[in-house]
Protein backbone atom coordinates (compact mmCIF):
# COMPACT_ATOMS: atom_id res chain seq x y z
CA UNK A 1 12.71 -9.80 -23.86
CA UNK A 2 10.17 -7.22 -23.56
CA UNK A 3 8.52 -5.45 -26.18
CA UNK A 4 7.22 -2.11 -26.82
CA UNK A 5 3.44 -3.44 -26.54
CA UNK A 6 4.53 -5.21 -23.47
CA UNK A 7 6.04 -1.98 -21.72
CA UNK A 8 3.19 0.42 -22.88
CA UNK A 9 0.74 -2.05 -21.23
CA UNK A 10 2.85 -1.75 -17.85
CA UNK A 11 3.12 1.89 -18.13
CA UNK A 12 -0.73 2.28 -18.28
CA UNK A 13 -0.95 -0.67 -15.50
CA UNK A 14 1.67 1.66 -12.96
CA UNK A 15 -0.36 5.20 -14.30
CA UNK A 16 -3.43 4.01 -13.53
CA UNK A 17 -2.29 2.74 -10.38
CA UNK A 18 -0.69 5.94 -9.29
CA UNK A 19 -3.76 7.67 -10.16
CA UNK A 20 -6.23 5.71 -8.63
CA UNK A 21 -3.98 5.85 -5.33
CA UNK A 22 -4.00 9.92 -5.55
CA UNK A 23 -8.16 9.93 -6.00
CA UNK A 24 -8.52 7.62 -2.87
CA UNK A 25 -5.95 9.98 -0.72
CA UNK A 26 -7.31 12.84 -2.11
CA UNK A 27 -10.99 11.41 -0.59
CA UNK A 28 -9.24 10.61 2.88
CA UNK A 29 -9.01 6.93 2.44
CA UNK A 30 -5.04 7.32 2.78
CA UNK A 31 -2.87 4.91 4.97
CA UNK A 32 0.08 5.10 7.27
CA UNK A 33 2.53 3.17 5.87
CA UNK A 34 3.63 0.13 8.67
CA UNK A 35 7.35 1.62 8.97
CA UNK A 36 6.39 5.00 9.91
CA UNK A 37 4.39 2.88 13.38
CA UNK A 38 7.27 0.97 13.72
CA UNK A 39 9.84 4.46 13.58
CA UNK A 40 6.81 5.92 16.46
CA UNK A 41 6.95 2.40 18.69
CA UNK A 42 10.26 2.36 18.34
CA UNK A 43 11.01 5.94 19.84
CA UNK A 44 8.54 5.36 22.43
CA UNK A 45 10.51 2.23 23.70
CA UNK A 46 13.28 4.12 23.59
CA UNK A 47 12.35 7.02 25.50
CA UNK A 48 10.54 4.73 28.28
CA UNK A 49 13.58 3.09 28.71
CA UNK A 50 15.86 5.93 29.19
CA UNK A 51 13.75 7.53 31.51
CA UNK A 52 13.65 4.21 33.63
CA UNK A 53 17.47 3.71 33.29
CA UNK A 54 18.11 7.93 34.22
CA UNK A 55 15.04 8.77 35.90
C-alpha cells in the first residue's frame, strides 16, 4: 500500500532525476544509449554480408 507521502517522495525522486539528466545533456555529457550501437553493428553485419553473398 502506498501512501500519498510515499508517492510525492517518488515523484520528486523521478523529477529531479529527469531534470538533472536534461542539465547534463544540455552541457554535452549525453550518452548513446547501447541499443542504438547494437541497431548500427547490426546493419553493418548485414550489409557486409550481402555484399559478400551478391558481390
Amino acid at each position: 500500500m502506498t501512501t500519498p507521502e510515499h508517492q510525492q517522495n517518488r515523484f520528486e525522486r523521478r523529477r529531479a532525476k529527469i531534470v538533472a539528466e536534461v542539465q547534463a545533456n544540455r552541457r554535452g555529457e549525453y550518452r548513446v544509449p547501447t541499443w542504438v550501437y547494437a541497431a548500427i553493428l547490426g546493419v553493418i553485419v548485414v550489409g557486409w554480408t550481402l555484399f559478400v553473398i551478391f558481390g
